[in-house]
C-alpha atoms as a PDB file:
ATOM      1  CA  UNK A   1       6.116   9.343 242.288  1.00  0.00           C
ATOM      2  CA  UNK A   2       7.950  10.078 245.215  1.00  0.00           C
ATOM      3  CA  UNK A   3       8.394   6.378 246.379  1.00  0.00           C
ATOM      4  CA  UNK A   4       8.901   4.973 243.271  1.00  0.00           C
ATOM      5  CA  UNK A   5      12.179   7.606 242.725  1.00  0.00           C
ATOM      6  CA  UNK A   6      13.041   6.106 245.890  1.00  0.00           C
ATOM      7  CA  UNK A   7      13.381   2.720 245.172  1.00  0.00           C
ATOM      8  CA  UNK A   8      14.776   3.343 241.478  1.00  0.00           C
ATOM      9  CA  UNK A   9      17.613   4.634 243.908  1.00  0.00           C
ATOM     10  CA  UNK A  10      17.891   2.222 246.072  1.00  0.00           C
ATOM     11  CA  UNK A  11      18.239  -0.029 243.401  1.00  0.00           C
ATOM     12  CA  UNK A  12      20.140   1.901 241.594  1.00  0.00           C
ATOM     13  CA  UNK A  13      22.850   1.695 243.973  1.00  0.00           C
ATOM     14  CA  UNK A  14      22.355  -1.936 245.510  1.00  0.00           C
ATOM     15  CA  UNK A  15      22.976  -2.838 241.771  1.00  0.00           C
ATOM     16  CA  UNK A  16      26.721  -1.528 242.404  1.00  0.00           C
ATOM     17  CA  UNK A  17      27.189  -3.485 245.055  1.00  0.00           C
ATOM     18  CA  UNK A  18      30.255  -6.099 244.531  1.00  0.00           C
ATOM     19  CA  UNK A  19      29.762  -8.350 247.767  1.00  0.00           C
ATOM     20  CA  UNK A  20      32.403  -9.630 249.560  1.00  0.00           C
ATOM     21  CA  UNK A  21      35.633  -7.509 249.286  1.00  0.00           C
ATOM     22  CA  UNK A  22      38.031 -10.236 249.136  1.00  0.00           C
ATOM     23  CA  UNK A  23      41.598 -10.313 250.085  1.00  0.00           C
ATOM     24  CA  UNK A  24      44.542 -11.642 247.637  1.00  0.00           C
ATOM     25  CA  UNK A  25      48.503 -10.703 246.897  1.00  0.00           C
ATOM     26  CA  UNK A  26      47.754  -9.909 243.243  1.00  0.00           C
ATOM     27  CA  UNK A  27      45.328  -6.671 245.028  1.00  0.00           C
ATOM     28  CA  UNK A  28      48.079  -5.450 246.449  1.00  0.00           C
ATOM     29  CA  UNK A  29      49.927  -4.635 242.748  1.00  0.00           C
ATOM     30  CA  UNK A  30      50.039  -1.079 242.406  1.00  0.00           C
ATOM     31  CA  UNK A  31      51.408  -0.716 238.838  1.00  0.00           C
ATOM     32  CA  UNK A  32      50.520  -2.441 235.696  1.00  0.00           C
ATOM     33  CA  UNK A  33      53.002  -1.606 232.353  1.00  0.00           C
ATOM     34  CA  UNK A  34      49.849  -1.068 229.747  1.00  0.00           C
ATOM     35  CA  UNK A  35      50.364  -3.740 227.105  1.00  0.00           C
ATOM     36  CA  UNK A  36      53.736  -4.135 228.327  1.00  0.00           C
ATOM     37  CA  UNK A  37      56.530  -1.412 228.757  1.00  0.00           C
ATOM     38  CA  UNK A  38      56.318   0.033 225.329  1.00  0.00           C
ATOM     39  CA  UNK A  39      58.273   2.712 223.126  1.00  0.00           C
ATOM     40  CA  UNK A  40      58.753   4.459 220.299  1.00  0.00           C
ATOM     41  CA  UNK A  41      60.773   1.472 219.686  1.00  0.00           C
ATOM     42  CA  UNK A  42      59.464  -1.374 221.669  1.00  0.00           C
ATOM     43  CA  UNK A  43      55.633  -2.364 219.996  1.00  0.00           C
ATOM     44  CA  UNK A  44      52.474  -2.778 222.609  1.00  0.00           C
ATOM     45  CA  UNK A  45      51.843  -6.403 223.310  1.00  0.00           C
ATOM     46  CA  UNK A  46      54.857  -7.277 221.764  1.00  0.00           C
ATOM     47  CA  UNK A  47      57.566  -9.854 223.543  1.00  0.00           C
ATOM     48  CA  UNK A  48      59.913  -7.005 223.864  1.00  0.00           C
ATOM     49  CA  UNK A  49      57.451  -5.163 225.436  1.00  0.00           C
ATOM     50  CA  UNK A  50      56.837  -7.800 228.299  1.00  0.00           C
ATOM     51  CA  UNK A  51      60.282  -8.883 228.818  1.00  0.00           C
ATOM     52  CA  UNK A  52      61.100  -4.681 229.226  1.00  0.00           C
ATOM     53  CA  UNK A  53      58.266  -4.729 232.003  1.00  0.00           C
ATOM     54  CA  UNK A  54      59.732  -8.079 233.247  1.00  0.00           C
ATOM     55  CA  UNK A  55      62.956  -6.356 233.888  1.00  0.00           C
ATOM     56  CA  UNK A  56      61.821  -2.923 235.181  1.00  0.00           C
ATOM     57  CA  UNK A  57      59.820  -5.150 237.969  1.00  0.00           C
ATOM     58  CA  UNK A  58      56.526  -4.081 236.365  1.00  0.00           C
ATOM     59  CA  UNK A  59      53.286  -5.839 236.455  1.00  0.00           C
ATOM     60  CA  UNK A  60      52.037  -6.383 232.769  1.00  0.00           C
ATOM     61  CA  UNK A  61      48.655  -5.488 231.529  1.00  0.00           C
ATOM     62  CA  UNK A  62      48.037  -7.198 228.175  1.00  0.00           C
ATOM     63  CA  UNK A  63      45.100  -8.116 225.974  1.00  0.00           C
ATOM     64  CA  UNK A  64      43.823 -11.245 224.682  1.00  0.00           C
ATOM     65  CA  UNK A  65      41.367 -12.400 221.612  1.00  0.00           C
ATOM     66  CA  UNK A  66      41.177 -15.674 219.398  1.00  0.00           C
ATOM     67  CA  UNK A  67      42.523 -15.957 215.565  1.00  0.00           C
ATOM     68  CA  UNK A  68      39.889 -18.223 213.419  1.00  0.00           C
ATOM     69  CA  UNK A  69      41.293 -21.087 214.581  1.00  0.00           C
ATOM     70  CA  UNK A  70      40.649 -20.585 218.036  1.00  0.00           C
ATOM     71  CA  UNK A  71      44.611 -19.682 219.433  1.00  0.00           C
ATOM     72  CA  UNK A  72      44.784 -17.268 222.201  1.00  0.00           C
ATOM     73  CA  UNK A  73      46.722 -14.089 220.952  1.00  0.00           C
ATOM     74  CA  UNK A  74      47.713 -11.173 222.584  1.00  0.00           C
ATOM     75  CA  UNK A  75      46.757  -8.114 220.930  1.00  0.00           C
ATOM     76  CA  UNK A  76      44.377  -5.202 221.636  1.00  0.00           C
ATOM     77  CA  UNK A  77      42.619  -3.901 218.526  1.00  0.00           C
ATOM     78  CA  UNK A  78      40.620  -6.239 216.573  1.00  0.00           C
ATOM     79  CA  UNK A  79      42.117  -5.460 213.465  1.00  0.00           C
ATOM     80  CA  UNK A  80      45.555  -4.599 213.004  1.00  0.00           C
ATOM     81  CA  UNK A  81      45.133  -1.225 211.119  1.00  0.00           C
ATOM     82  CA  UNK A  82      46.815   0.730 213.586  1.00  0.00           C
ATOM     83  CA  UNK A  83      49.890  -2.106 214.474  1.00  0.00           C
ATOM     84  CA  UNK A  84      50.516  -3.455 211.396  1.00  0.00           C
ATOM     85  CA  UNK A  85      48.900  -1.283 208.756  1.00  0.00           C
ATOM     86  CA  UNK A  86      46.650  -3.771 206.892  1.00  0.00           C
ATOM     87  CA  UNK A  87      42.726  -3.714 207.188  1.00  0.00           C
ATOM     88  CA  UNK A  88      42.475  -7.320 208.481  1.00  0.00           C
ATOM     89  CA  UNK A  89      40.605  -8.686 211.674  1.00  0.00           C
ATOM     90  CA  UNK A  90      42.452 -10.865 213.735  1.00  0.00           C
ATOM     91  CA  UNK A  91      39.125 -12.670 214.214  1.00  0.00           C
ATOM     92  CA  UNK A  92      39.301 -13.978 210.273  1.00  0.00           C
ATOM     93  CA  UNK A  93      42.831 -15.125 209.919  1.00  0.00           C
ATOM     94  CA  UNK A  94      44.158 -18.183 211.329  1.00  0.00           C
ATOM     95  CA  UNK A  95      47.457 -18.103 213.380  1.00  0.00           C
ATOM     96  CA  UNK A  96      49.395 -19.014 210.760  1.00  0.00           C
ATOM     97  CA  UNK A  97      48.033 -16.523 208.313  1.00  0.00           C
ATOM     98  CA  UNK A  98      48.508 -13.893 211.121  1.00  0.00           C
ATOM     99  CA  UNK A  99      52.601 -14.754 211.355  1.00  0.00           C
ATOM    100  CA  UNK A 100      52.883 -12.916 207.941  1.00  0.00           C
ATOM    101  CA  UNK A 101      52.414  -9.441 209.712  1.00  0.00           C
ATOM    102  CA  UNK A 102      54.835  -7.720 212.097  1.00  0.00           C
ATOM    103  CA  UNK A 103      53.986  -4.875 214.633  1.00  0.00           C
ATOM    104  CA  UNK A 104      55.024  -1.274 214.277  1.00  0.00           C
ATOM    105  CA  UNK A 105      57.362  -2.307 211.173  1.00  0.00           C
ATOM    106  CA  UNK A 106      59.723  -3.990 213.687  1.00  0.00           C
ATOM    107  CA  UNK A 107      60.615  -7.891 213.841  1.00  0.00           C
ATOM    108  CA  UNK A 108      58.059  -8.909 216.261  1.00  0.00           C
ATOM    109  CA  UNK A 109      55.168 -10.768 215.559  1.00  0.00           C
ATOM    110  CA  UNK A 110      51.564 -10.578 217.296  1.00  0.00           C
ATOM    111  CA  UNK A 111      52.612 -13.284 220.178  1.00  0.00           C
ATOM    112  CA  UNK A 112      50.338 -16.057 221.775  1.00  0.00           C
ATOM    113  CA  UNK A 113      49.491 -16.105 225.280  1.00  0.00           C
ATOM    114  CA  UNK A 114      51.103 -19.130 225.735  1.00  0.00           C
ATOM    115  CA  UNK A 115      54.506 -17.495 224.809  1.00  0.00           C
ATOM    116  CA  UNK A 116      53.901 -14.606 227.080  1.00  0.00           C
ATOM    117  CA  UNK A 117      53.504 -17.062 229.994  1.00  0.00           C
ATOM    118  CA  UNK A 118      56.239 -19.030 229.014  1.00  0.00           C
ATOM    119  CA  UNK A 119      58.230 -15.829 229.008  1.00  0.00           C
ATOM    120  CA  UNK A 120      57.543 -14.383 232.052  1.00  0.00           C
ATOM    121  CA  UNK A 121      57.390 -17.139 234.135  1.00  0.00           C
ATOM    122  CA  UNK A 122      55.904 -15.725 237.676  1.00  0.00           C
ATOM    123  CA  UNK A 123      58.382 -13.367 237.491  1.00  0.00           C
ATOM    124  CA  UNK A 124      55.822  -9.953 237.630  1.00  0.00           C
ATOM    125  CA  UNK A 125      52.340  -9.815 238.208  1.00  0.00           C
ATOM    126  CA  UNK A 126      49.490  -9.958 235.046  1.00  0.00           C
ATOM    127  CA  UNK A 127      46.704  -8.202 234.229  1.00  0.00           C
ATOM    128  CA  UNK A 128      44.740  -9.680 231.678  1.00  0.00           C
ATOM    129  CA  UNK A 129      41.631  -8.231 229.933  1.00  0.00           C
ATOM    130  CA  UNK A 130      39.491 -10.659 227.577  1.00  0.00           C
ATOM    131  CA  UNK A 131      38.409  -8.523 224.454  1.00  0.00           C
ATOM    132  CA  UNK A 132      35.119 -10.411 224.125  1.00  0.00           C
ATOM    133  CA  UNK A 133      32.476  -9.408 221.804  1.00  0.00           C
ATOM    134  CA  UNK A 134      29.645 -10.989 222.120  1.00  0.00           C
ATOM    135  CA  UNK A 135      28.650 -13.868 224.458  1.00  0.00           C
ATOM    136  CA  UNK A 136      30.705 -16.714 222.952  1.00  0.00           C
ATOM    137  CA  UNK A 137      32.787 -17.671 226.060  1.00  0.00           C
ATOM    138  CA  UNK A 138      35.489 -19.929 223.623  1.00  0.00           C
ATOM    139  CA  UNK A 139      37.705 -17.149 224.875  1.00  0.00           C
ATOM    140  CA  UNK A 140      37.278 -17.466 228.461  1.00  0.00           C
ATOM    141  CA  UNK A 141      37.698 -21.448 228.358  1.00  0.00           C
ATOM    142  CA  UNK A 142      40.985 -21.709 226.519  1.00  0.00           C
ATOM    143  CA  UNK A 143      42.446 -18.672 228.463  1.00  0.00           C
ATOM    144  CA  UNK A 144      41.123 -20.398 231.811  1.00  0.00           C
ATOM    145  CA  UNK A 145      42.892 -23.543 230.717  1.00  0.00           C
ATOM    146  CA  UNK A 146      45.830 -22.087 230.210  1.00  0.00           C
ATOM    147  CA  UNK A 147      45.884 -19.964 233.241  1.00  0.00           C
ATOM    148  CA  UNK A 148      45.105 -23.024 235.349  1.00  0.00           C
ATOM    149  CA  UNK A 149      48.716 -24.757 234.573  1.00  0.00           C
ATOM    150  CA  UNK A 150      50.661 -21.221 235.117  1.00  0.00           C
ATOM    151  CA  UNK A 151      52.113 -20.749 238.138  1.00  0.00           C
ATOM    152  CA  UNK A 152      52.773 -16.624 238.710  1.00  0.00           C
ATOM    153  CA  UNK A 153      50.147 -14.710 240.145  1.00  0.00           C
ATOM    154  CA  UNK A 154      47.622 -12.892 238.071  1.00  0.00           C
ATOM    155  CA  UNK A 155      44.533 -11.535 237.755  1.00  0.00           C
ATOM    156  CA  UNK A 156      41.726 -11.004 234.491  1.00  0.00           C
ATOM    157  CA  UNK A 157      39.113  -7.997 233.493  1.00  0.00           C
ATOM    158  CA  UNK A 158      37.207  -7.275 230.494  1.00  0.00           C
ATOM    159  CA  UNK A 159      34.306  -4.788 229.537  1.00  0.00           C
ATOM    160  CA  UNK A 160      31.961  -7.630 228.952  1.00  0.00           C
ATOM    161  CA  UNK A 161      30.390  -8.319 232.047  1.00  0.00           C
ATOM    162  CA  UNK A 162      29.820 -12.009 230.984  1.00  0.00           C
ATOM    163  CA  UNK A 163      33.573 -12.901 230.980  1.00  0.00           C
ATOM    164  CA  UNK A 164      33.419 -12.038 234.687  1.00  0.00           C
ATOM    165  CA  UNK A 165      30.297 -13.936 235.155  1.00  0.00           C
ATOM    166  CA  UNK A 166      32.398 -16.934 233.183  1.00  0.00           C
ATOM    167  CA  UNK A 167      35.014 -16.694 235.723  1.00  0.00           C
ATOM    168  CA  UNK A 168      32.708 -16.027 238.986  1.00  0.00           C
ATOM    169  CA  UNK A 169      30.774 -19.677 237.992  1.00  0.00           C
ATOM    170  CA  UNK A 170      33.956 -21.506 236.511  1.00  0.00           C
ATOM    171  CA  UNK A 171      36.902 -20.546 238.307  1.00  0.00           C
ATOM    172  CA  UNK A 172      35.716 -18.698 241.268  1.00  0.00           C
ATOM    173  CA  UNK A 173      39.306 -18.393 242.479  1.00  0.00           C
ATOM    174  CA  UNK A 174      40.655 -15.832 240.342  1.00  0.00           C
ATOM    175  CA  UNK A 175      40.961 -12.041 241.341  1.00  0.00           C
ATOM    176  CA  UNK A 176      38.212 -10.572 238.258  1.00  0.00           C
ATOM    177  CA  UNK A 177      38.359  -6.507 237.350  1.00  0.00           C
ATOM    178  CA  UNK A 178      35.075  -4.684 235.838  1.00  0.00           C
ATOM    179  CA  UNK A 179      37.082  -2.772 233.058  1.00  0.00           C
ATOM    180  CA  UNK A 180      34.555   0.694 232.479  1.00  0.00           C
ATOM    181  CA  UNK A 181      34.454   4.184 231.250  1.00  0.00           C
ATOM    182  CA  UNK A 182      32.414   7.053 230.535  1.00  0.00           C
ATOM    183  CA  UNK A 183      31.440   5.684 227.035  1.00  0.00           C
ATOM    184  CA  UNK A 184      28.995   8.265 226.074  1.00  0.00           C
ATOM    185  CA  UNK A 185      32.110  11.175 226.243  1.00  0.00           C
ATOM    186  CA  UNK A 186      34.320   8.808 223.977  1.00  0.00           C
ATOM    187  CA  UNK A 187      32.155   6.893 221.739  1.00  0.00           C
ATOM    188  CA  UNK A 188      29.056   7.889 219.722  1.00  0.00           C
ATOM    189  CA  UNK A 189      25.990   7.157 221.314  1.00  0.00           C
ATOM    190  CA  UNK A 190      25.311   3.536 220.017  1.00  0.00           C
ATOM    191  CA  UNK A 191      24.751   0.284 221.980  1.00  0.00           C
ATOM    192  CA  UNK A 192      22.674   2.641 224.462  1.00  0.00           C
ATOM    193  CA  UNK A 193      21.659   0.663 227.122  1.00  0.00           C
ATOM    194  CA  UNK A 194      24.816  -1.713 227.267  1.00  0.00           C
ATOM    195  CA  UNK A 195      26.936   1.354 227.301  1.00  0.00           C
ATOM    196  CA  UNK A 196      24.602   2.568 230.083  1.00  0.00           C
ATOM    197  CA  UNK A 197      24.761  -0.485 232.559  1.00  0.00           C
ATOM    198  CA  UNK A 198      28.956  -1.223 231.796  1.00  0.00           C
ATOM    199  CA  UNK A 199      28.779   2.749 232.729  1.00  0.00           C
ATOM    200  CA  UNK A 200      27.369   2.201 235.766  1.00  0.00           C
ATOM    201  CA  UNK A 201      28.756  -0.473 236.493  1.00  0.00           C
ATOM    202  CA  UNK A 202      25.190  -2.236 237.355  1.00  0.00           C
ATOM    203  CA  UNK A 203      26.034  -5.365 236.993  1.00  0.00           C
ATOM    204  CA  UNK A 204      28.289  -5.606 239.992  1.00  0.00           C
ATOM    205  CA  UNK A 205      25.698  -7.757 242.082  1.00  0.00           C
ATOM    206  CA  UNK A 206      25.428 -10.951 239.429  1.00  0.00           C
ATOM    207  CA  UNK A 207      29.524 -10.903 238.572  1.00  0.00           C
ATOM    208  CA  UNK A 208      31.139  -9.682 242.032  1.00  0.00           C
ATOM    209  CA  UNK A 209      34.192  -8.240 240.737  1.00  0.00           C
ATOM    210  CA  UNK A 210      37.332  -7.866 242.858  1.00  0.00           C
ATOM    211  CA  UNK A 211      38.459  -4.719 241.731  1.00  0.00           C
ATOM    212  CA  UNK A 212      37.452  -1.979 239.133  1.00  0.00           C
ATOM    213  CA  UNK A 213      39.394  -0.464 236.409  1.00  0.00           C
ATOM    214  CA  UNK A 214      38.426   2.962 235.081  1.00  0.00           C
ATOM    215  CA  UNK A 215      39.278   5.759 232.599  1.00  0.00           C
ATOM    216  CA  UNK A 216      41.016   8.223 235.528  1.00  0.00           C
ATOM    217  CA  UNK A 217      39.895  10.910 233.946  1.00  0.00           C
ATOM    218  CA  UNK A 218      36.382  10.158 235.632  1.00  0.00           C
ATOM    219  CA  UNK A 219      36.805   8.961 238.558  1.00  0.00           C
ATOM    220  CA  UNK A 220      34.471  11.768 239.611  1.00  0.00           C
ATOM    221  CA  UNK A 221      31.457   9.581 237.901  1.00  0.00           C
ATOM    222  CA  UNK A 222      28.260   8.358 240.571  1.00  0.00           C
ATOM    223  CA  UNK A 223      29.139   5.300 240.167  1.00  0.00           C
ATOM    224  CA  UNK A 224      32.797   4.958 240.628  1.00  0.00           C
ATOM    225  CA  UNK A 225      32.093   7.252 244.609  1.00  0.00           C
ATOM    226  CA  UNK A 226      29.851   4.892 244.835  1.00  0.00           C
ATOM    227  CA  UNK A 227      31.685   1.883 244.597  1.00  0.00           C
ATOM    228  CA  UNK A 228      34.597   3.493 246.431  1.00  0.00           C
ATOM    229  CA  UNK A 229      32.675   4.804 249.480  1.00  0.00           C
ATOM    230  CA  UNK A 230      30.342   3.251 249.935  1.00  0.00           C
ATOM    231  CA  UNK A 231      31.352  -0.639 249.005  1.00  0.00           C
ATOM    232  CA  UNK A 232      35.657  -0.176 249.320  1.00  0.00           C
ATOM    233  CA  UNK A 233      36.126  -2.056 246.372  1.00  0.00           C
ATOM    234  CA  UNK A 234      39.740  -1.047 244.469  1.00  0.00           C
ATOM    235  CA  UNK A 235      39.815   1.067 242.010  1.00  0.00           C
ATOM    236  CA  UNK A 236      42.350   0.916 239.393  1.00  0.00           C
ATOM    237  CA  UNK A 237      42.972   4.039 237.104  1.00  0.00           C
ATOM    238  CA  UNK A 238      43.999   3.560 233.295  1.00  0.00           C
ATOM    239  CA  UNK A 239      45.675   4.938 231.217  1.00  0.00           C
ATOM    240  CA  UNK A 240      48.316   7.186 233.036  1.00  0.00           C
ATOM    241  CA  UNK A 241      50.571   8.461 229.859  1.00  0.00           C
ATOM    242  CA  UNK A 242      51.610  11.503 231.796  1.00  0.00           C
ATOM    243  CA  UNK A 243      54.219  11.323 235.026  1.00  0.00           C
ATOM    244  CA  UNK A 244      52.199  14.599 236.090  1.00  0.00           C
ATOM    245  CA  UNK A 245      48.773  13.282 235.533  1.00  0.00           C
ATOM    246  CA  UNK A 246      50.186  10.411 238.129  1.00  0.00           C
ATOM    247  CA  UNK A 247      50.935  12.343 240.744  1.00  0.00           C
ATOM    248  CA  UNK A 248      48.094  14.061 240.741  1.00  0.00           C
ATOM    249  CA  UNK A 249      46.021  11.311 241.005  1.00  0.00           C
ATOM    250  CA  UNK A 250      48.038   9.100 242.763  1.00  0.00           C
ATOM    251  CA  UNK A 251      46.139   9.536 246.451  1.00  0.00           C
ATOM    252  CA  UNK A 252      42.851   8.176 244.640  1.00  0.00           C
ATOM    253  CA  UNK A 253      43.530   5.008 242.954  1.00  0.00           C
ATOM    254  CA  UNK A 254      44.195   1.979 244.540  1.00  0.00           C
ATOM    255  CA  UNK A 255      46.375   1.189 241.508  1.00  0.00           C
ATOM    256  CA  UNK A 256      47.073   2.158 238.304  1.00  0.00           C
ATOM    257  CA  UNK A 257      47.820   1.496 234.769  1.00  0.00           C
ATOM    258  CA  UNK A 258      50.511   3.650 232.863  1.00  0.00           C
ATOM    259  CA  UNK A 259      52.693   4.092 229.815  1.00  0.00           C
ATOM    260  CA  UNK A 260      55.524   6.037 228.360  1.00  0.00           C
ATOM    261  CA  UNK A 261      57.143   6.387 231.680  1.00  0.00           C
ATOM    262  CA  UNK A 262      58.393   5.561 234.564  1.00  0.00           C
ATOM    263  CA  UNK A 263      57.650   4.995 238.366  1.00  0.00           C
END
């Protein structure tokens, strides 16, 4: 029983194991605007927010899905309840049918990633996390093409481990993030064992990631000493909504991911 503790251990911990800790200009970002720099005013993922981040000298951390027909928007909930305050996925309208709707009651619509690179041009890093679903990698591909012809430095992460995988086979080049949390303190406990290895982050030896991003408010977790210990990878906390909660943290992350102030 003994030995065979052992070696769920062992494994246990080899499983965290990112490889090669690779060296790149976009790891040496320390702050990321969350969804853009975002107010009261100014709607998350919006083209105010980015050009606001743009302008403060802010790297910009901002979402990306597909409508029906396949465009590349930027938007972080699946629906737009929350946004735009109609019980719609973004998944079952087409582009054009998603124009109708604005964000936060203001003038700005949900924008395409296109735009967004258009807009900001090289001018501050980006941080973008593919909201995948399932294993349909459509999402990867056209955001991959897209990325190819842009010229500013950047970076993606997701929570699906396969959109890292995507990116470690097809463009092996770009700087890839393991987005993870302590799911079983925010969530109900469904989608057990996915939940579990994301958690765990145990699928570090198949997609290599460059970096890790993590609730802060467990960085305390196994896994995440692990990782940072033992195998140096970065960690990046998110979401810092709090100046205070920043500088308390601030000597543990390698970067972080904030809102509703400023550094």
């Amino acid at each position: 029983m003994f030995i065979i503790l052992f070696i769920g251990i062992i494994l246990y911990i080899r499983m965290m194991n990112p490889g090669e800790n690779r060296k790149h200009p976009i790891l040496d970002v320390r702050y990321f605007a969350h969804r853009g720099f975002h107010t009261n005013k100014i709607p998350e993922n919006s083209m105010s927010a980015f050009r606001k981040a743009k302008e403060l000298g802010y790297g910009i951390e901002l979402d990306v899905q597909m409508t029906k027909d396949h465009v590349v928007v930027v938007h972080h909930d699946y629906d737009l309840k929350r946004t735009c305050g109609v019980s719609k996925n973004i998944r079952d309208l087409t582009y054009k049918e998603l124009l109708k709707y604005r964000l936060k009651g203001t003038n700005e619509h949900i924008p395409r990633l296109i735009e967004v690179l258009r807009e900001i041009d090289g001018k501050v890093p980006l941080l973008i996390e593919l909201k995948m679903e399932t294993f349909h990698t459509r999402l990867c591909k056209k955001t991959a093409w897209m990325l190819d012809k842009y010229k500013g430095p950047y970076c993606i992460e997701s929570f699906h481990p396969y959109a890292l995988y995507w990116f470690k086979k097809h463009r092996p080049e770009v700087i890839r993030g393991q987005l993870s949390e302590k799911f079983f303190k925010e969530n109900e406990w469904k989608y057990l064992v996915p939940y579990f290895i994301v958690q765990n982050l145990l699928t570090n030896f198949i997609t290599k990631p460059d970096f890790i991003a993590y609730n802060y408010k467990y960085k305390n977790c196994l896994p995440l000493k692990i990782c940072r210990k033992l195998y140096h990878i970065p960690i990046y906390g998110w979401t810092f909504r709090e100046k205070e909660k920043y500088e308390a943290e601030k000597a543990w992350f390698h970067g972080f991911i904030f809102e509703k102030f400023m550094l």
